[in-house]
PDB file of N, CA and C in Angstrom:
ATOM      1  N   UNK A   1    -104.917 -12.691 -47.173  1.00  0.00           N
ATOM      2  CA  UNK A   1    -105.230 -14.058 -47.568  1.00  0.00           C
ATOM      3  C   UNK A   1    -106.054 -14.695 -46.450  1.00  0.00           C
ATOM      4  N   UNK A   2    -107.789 -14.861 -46.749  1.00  0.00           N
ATOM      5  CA  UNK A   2    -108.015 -15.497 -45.895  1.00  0.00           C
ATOM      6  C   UNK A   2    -108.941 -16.706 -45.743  1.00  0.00           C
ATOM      7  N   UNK A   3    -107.961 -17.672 -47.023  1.00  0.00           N
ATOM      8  CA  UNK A   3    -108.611 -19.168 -47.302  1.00  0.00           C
ATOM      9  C   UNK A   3    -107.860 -19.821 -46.986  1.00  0.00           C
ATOM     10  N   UNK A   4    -108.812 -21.229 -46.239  1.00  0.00           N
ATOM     11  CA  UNK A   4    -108.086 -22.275 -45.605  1.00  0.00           C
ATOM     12  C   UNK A   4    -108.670 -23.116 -46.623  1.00  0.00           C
ATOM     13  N   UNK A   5    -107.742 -24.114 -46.654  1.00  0.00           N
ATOM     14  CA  UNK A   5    -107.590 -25.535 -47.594  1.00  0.00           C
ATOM     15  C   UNK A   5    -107.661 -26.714 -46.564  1.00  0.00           C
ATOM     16  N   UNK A   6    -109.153 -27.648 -46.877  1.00  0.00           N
ATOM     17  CA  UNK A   6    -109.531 -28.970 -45.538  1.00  0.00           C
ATOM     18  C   UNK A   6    -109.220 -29.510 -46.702  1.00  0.00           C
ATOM     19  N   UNK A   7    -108.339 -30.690 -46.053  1.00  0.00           N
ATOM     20  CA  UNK A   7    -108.305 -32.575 -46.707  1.00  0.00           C
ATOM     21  C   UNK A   7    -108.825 -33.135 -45.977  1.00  0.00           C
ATOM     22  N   UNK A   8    -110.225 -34.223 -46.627  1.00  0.00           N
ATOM     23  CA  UNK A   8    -110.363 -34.845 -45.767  1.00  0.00           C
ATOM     24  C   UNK A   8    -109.694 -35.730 -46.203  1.00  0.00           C
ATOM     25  N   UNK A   9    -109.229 -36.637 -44.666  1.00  0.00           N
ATOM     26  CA  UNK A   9    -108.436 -38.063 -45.002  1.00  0.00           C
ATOM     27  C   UNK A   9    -109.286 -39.257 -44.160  1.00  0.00           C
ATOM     28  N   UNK A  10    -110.252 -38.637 -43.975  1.00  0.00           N
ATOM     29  CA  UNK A  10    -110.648 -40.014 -42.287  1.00  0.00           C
ATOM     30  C   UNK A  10    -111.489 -41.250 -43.022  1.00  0.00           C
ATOM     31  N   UNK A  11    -111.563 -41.297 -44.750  1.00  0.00           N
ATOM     32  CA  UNK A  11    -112.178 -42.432 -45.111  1.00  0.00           C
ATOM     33  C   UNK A  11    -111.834 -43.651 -45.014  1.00  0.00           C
ATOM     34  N   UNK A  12    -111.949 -44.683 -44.901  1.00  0.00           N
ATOM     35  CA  UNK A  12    -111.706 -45.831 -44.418  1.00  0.00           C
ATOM     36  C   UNK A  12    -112.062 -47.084 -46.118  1.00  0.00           C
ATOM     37  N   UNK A  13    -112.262 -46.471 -47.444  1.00  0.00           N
ATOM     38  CA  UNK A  13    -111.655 -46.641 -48.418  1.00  0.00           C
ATOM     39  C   UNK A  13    -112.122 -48.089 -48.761  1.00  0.00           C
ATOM     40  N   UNK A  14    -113.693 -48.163 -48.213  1.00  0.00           N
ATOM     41  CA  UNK A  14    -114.304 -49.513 -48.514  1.00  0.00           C
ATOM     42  C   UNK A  14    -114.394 -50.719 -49.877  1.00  0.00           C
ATOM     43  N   UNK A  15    -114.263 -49.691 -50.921  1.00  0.00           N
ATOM     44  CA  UNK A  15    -114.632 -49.810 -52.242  1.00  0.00           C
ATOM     45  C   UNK A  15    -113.272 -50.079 -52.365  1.00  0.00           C
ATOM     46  N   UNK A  16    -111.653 -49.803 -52.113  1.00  0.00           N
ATOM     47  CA  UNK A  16    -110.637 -49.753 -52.575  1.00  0.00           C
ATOM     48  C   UNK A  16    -110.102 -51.226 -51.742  1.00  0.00           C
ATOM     49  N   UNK A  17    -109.827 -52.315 -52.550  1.00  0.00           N
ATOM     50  CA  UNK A  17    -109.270 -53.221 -52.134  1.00  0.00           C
ATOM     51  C   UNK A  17    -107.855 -53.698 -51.757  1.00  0.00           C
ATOM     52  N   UNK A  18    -107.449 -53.306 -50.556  1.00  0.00           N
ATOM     53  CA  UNK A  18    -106.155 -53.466 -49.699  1.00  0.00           C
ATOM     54  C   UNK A  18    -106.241 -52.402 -48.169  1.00  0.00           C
ATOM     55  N   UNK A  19    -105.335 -53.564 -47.518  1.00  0.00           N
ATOM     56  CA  UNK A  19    -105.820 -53.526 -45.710  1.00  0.00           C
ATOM     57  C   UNK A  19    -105.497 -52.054 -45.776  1.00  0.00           C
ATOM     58  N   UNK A  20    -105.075 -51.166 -46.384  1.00  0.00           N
ATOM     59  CA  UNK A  20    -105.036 -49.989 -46.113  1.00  0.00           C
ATOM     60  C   UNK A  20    -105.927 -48.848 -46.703  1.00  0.00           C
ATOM     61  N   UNK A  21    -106.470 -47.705 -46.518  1.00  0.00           N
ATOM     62  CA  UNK A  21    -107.404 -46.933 -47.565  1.00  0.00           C
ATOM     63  C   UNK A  21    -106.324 -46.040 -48.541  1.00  0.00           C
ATOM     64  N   UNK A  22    -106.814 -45.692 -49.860  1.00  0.00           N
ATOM     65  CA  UNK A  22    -106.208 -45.275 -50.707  1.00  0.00           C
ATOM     66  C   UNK A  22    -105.425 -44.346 -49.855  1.00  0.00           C
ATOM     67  N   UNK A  23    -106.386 -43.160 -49.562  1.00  0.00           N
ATOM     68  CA  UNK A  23    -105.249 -41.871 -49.053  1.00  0.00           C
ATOM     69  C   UNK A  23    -103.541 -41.628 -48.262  1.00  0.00           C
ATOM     70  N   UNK A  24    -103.611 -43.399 -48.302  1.00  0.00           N
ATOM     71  CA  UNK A  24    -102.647 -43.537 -46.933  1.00  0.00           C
ATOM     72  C   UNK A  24    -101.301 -44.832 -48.032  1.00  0.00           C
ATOM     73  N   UNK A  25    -101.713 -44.939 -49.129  1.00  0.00           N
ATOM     74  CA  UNK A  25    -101.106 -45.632 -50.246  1.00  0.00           C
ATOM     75  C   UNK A  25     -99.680 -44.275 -50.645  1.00  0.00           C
ATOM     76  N   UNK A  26     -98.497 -45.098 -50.514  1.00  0.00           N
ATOM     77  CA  UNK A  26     -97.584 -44.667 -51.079  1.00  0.00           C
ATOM     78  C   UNK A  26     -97.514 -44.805 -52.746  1.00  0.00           C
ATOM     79  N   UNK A  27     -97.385 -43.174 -53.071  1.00  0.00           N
ATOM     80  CA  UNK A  27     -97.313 -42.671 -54.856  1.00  0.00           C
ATOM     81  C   UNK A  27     -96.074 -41.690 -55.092  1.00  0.00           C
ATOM     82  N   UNK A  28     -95.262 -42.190 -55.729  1.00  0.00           N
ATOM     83  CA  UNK A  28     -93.809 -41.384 -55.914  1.00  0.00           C
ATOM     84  C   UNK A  28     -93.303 -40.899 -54.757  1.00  0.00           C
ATOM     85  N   UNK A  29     -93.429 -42.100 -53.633  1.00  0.00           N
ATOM     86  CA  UNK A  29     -92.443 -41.485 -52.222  1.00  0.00           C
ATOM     87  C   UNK A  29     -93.260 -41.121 -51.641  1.00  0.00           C
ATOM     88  N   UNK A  30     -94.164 -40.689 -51.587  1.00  0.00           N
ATOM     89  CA  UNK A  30     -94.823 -40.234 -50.088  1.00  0.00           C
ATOM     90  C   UNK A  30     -96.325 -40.699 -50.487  1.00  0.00           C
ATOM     91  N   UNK A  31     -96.938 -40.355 -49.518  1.00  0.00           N
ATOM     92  CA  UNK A  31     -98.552 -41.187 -48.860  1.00  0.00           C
ATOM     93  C   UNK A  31     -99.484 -39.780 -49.747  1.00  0.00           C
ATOM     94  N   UNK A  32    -100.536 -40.669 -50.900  1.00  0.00           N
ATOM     95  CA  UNK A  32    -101.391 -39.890 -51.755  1.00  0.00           C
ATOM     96  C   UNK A  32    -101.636 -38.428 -51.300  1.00  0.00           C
ATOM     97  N   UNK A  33    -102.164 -38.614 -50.079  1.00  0.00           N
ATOM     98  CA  UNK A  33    -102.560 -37.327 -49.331  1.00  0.00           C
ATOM     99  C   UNK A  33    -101.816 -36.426 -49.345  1.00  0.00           C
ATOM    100  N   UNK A  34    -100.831 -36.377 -49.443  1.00  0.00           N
ATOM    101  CA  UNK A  34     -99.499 -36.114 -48.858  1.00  0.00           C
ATOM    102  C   UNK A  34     -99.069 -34.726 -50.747  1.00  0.00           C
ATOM    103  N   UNK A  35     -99.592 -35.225 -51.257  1.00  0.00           N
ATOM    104  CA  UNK A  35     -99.492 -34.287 -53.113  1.00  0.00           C
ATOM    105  C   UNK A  35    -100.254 -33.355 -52.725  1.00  0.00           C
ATOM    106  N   UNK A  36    -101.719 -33.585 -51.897  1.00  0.00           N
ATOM    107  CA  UNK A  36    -102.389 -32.231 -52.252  1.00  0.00           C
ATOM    108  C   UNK A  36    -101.876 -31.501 -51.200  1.00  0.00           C
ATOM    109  N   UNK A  37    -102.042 -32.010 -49.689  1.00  0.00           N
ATOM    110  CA  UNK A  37    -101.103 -31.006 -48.958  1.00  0.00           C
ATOM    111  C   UNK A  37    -100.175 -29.880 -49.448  1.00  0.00           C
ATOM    112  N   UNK A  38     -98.922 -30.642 -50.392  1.00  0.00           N
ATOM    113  CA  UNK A  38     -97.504 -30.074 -50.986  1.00  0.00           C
ATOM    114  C   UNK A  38     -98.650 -29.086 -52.205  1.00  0.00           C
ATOM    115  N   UNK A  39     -99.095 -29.496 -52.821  1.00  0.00           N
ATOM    116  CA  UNK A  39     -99.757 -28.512 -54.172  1.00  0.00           C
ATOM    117  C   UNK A  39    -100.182 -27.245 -52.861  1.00  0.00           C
ATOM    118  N   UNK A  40    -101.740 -27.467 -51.831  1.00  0.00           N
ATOM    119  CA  UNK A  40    -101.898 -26.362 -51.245  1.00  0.00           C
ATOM    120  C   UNK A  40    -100.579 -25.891 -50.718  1.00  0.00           C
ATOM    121  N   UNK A  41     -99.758 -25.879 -49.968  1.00  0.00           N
ATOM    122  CA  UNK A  41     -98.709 -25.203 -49.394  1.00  0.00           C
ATOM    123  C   UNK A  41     -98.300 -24.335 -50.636  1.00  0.00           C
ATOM    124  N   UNK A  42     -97.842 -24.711 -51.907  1.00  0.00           N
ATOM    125  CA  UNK A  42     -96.970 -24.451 -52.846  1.00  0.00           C
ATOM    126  C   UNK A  42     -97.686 -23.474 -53.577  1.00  0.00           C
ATOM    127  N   UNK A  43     -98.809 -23.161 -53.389  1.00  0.00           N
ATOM    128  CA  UNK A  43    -100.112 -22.503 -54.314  1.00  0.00           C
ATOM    129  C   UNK A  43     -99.494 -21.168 -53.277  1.00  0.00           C
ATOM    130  N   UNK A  44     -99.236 -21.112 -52.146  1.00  0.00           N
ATOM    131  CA  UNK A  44     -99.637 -19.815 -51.301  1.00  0.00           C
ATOM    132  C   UNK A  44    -100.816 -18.873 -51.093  1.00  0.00           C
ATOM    133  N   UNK A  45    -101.996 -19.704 -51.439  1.00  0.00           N
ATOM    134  CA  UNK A  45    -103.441 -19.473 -51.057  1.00  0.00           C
ATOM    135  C   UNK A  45    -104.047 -19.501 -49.945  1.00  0.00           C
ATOM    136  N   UNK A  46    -103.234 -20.131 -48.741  1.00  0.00           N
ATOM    137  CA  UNK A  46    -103.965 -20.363 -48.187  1.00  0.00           C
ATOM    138  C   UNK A  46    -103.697 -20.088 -46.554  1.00  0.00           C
ATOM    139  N   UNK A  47    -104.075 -19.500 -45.479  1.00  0.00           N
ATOM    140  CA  UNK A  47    -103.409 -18.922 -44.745  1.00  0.00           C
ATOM    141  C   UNK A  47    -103.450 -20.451 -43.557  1.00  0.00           C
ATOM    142  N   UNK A  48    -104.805 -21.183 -43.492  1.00  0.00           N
ATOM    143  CA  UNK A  48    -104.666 -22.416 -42.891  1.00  0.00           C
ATOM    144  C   UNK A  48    -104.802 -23.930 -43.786  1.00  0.00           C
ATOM    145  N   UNK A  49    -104.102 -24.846 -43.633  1.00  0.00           N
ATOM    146  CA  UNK A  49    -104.216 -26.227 -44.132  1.00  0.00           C
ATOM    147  C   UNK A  49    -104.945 -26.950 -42.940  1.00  0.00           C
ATOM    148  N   UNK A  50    -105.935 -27.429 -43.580  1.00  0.00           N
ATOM    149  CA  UNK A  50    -106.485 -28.666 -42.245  1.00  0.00           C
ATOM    150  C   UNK A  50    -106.350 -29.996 -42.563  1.00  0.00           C
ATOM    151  N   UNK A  51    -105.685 -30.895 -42.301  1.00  0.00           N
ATOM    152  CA  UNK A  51    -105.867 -32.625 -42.561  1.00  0.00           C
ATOM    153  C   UNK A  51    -106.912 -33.248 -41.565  1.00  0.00           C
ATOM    154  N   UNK A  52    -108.273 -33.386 -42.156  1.00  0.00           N
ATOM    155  CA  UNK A  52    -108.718 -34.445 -41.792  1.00  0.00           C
ATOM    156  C   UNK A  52    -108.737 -35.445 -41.535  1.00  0.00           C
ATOM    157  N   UNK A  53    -108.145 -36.468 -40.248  1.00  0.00           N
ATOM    158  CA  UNK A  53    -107.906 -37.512 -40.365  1.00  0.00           C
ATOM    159  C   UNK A  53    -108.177 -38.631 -38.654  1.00  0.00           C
ATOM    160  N   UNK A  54    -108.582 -39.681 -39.175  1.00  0.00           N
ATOM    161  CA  UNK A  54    -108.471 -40.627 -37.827  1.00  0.00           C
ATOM    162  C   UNK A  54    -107.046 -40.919 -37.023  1.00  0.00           C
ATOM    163  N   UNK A  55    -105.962 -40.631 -37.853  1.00  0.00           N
ATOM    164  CA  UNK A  55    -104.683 -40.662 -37.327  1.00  0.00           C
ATOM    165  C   UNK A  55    -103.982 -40.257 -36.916  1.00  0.00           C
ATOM    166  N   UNK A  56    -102.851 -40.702 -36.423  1.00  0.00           N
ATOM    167  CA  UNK A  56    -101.789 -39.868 -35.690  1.00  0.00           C
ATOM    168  C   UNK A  56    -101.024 -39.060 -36.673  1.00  0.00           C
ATOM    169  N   UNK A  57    -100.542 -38.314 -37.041  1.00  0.00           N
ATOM    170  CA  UNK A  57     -99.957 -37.377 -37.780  1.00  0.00           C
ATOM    171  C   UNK A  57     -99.367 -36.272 -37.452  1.00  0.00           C
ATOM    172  N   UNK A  58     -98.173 -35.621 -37.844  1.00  0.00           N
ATOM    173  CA  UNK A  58     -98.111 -34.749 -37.593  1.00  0.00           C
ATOM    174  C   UNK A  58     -97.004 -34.172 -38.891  1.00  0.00           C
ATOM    175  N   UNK A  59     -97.150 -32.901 -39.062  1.00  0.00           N
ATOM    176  CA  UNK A  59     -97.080 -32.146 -40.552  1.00  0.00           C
ATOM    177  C   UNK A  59     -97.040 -30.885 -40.086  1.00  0.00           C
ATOM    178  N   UNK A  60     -95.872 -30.622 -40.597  1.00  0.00           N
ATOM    179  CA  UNK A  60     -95.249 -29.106 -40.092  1.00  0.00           C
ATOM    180  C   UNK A  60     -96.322 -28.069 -41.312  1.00  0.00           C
ATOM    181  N   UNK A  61     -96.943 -27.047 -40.197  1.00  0.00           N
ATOM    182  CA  UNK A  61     -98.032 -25.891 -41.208  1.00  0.00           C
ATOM    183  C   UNK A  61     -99.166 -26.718 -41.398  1.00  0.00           C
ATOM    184  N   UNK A  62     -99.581 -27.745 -40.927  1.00  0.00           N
ATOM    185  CA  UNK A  62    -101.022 -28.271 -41.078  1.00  0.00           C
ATOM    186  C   UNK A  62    -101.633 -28.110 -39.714  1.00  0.00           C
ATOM    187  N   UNK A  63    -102.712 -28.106 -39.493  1.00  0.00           N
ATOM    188  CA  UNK A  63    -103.530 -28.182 -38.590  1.00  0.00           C
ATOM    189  C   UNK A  63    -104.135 -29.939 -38.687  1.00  0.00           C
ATOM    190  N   UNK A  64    -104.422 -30.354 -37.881  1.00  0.00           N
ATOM    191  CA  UNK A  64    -104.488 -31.999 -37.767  1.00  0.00           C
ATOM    192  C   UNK A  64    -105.819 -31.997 -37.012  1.00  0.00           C
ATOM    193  N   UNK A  65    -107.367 -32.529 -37.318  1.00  0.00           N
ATOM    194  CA  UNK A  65    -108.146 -32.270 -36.634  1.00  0.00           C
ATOM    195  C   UNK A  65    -109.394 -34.104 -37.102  1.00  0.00           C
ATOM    196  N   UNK A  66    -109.557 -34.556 -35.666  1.00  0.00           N
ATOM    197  CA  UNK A  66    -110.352 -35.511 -35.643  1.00  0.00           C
ATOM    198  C   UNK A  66    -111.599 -35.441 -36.836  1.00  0.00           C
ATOM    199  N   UNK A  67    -111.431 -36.920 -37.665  1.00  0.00           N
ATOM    200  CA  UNK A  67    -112.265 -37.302 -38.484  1.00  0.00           C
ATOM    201  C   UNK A  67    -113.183 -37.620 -37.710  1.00  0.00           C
ATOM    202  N   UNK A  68    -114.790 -37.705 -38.717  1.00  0.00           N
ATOM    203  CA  UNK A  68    -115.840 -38.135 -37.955  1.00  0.00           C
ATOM    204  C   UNK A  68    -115.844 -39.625 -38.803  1.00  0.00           C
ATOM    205  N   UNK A  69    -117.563 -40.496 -38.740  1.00  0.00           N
ATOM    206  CA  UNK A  69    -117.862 -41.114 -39.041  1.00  0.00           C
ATOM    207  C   UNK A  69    -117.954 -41.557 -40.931  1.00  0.00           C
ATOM    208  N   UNK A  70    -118.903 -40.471 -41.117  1.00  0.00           N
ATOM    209  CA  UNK A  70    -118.688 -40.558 -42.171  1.00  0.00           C
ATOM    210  C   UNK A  70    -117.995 -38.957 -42.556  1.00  0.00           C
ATOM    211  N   UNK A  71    -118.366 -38.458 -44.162  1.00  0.00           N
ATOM    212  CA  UNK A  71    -117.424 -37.525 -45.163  1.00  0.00           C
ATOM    213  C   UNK A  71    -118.312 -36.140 -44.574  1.00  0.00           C
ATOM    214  N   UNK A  72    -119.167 -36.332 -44.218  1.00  0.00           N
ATOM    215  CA  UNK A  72    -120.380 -34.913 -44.130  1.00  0.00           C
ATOM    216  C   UNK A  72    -119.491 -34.589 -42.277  1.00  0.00           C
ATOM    217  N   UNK A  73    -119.433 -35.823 -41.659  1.00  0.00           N
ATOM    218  CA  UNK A  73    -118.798 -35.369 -40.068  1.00  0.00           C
ATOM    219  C   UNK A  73    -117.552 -34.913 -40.147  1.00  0.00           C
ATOM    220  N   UNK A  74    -116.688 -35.508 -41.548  1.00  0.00           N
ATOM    221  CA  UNK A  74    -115.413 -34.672 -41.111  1.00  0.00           C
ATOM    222  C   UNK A  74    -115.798 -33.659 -41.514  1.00  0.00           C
ATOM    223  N   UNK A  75    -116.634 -33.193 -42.428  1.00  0.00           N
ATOM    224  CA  UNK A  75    -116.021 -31.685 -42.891  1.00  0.00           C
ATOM    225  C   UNK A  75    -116.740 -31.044 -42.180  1.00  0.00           C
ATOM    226  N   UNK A  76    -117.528 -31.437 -41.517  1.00  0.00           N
ATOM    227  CA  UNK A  76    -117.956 -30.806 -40.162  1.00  0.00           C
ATOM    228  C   UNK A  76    -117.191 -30.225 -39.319  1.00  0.00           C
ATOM    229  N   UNK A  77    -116.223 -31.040 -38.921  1.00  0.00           N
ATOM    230  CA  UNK A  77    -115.105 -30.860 -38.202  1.00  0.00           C
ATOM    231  C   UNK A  77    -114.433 -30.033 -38.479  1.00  0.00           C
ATOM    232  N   UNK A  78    -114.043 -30.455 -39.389  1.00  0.00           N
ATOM    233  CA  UNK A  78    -112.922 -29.022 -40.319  1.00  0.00           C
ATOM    234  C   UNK A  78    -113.389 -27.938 -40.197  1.00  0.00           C
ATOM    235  N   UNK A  79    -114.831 -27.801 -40.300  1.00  0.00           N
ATOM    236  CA  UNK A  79    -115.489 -26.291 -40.546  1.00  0.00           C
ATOM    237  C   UNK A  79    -115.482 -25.657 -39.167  1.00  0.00           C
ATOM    238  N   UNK A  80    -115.905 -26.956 -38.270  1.00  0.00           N
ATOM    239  CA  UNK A  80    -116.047 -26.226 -36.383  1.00  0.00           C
ATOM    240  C   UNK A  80    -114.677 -25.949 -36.253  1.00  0.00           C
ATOM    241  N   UNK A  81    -113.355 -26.269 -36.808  1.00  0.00           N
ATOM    242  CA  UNK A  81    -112.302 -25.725 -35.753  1.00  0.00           C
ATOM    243  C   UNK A  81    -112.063 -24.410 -36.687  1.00  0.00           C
ATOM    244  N   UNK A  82    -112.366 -23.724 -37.808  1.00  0.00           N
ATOM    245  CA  UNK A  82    -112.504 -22.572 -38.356  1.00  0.00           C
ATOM    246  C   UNK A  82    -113.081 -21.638 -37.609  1.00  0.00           C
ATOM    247  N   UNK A  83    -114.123 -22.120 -36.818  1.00  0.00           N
ATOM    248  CA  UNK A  83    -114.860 -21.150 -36.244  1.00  0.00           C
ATOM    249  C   UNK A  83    -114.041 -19.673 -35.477  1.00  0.00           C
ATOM    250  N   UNK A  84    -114.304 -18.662 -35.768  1.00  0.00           N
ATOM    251  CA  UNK A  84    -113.262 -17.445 -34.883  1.00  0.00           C
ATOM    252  C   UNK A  84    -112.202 -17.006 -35.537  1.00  0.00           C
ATOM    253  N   UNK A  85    -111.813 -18.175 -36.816  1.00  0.00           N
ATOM    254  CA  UNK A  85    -110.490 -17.953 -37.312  1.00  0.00           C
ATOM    255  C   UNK A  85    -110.291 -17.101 -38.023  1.00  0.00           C
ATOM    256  N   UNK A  86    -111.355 -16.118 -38.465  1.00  0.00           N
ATOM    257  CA  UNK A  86    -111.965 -15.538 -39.276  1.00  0.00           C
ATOM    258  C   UNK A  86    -110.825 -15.782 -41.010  1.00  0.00           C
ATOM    259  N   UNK A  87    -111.443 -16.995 -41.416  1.00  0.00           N
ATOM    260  CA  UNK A  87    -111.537 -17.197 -42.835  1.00  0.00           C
ATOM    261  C   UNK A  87    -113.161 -16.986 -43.576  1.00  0.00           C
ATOM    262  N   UNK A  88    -112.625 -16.703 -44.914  1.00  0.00           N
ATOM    263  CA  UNK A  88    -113.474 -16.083 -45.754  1.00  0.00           C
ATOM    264  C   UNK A  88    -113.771 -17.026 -46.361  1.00  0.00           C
ATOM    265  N   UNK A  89    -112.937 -17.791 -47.483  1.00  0.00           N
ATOM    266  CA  UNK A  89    -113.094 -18.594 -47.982  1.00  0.00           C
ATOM    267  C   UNK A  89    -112.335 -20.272 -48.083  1.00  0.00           C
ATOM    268  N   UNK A  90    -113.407 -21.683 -48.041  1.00  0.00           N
ATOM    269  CA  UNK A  90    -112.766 -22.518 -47.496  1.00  0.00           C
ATOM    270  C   UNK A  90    -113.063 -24.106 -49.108  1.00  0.00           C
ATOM    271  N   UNK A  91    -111.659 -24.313 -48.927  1.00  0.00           N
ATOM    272  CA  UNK A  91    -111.547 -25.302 -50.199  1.00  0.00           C
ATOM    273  C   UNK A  91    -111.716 -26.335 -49.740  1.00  0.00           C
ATOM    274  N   UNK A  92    -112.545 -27.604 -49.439  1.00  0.00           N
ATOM    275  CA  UNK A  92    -112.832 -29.097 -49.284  1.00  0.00           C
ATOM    276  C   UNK A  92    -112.242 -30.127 -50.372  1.00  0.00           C
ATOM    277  N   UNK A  93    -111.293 -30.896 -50.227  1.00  0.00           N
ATOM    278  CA  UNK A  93    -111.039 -32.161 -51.437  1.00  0.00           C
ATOM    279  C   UNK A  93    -110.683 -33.211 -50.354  1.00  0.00           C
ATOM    280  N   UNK A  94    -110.784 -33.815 -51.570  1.00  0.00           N
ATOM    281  CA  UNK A  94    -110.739 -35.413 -50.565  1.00  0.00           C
ATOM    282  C   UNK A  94    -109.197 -35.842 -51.255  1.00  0.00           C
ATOM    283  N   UNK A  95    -108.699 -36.383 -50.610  1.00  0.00           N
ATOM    284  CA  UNK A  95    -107.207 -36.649 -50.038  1.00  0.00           C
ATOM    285  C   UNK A  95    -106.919 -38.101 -50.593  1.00  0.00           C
ATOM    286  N   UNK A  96    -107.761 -38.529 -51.513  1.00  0.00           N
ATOM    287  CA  UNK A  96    -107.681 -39.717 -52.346  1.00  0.00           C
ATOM    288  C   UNK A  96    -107.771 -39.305 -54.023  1.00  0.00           C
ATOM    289  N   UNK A  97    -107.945 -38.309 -53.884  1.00  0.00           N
ATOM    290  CA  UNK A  97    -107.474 -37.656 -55.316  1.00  0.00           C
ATOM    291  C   UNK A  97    -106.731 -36.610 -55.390  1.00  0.00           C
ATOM    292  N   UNK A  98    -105.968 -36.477 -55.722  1.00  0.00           N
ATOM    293  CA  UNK A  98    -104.909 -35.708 -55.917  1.00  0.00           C
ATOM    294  C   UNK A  98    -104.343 -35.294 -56.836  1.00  0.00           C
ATOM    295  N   UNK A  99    -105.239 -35.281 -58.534  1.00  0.00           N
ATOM    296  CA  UNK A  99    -105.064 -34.803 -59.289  1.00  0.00           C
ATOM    297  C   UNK A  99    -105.522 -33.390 -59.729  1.00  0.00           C
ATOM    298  N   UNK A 100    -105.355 -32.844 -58.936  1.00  0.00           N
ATOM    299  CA  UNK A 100    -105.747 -31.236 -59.675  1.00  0.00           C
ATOM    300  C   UNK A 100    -104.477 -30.714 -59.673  1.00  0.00           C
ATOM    301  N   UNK A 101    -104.568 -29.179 -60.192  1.00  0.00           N
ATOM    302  CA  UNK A 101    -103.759 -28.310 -60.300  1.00  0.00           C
ATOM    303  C   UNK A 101    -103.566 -27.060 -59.688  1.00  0.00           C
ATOM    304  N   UNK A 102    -102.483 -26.823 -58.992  1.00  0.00           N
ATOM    305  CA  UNK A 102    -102.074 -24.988 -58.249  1.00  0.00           C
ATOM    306  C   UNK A 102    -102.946 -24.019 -59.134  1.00  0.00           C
ATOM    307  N   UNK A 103    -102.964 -24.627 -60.722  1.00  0.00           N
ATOM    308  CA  UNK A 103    -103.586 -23.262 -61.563  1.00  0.00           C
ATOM    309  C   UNK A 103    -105.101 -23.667 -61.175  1.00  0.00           C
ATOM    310  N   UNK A 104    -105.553 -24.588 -60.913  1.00  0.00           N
ATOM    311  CA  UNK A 104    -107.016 -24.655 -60.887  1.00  0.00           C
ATOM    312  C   UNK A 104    -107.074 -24.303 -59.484  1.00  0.00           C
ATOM    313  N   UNK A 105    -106.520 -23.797 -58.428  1.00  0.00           N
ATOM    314  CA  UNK A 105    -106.683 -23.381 -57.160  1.00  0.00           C
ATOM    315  C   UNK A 105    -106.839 -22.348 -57.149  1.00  0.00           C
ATOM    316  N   UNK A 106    -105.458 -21.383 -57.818  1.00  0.00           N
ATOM    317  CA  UNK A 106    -105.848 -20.085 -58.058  1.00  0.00           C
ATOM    318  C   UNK A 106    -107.004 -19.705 -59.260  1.00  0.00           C
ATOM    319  N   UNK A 107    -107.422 -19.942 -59.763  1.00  0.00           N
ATOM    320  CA  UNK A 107    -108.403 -20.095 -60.783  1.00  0.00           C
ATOM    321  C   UNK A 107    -109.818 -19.882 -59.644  1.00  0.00           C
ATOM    322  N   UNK A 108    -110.153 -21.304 -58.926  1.00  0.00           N
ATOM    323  CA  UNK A 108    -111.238 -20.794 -57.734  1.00  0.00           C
ATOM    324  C   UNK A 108    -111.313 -19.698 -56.440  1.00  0.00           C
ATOM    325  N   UNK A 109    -110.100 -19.498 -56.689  1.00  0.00           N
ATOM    326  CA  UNK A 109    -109.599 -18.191 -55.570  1.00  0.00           C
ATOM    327  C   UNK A 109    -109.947 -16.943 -55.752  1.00  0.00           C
ATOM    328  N   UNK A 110    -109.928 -16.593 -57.299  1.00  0.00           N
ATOM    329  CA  UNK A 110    -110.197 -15.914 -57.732  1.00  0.00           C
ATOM    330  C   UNK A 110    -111.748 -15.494 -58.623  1.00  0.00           C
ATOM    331  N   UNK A 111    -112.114 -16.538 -58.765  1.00  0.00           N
ATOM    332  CA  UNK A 111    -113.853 -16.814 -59.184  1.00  0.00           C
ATOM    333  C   UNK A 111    -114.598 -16.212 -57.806  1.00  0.00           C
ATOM    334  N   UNK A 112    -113.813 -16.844 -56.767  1.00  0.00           N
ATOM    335  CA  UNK A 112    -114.869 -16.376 -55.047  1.00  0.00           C
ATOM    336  C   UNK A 112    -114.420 -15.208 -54.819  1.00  0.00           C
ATOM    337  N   UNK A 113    -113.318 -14.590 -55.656  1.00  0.00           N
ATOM    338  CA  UNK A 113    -113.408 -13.133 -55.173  1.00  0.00           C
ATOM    339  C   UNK A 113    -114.413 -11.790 -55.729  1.00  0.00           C
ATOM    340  N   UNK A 114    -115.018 -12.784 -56.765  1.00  0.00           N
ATOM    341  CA  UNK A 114    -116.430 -11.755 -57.544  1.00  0.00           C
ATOM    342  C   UNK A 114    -117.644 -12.250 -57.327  1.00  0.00           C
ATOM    343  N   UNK A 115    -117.609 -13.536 -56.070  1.00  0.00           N
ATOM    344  CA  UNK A 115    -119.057 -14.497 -56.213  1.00  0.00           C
ATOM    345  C   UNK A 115    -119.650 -13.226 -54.709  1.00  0.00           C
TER     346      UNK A 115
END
């Protein structure tokens, strides 16, 4: 297994009105971000999790790595601390949506294993 799963979280959620940005909004008990994390873990796809984020955090099995400015710098980020790690293949979502599915994970897991 050698795909890592990046969230970015470091948006600052301009368009979404309240002092806080969506990703960081409590939804059935825990903070939005916080579903896709639990879906990647629960999928077992993925050998690293990265949270993108400006914050303090800490999350047992995630890797926690400085947001940039804007969405193109974090996943920048995400991608530079991959470097060496030798992953193959790498999943990007943004951490303010959190509606997909484990089956649509393995579904792309398996599409990149014939691309």
């Amino acid at each position: 297994m050698t795909n890592c799963f990046i969230l970015l979280a470091a948006g600052k959620g301009k368009r979404f009105t309240s002092n806080m940005p969506k990703q960081y909004i409590n939804y059935k008990n825990k903070p939005l971000f916080m579903h896709s994390i639990d879906k990647a873990k629960k999928s077992k796809l993925f050998k690293r999790i990265v949270l993108v984020t400006n914050r303090q955090i800490k999350i047992s099995n995630v890797h926690v790595v400085k947001g940039g400015k804007e969405r193109f710098d974090s996943s920048f980020n995400g991608l530079k601390y991959l470097v060496n790690k030798k992953i193959k293949n790498v999943f990007i979502h943004d951490a303010a949506r959190p509606n997909f599915s484990i089956n649509l994970l393995k579904n792309l897991n398996l599409n990149s294993m014939f691309s």
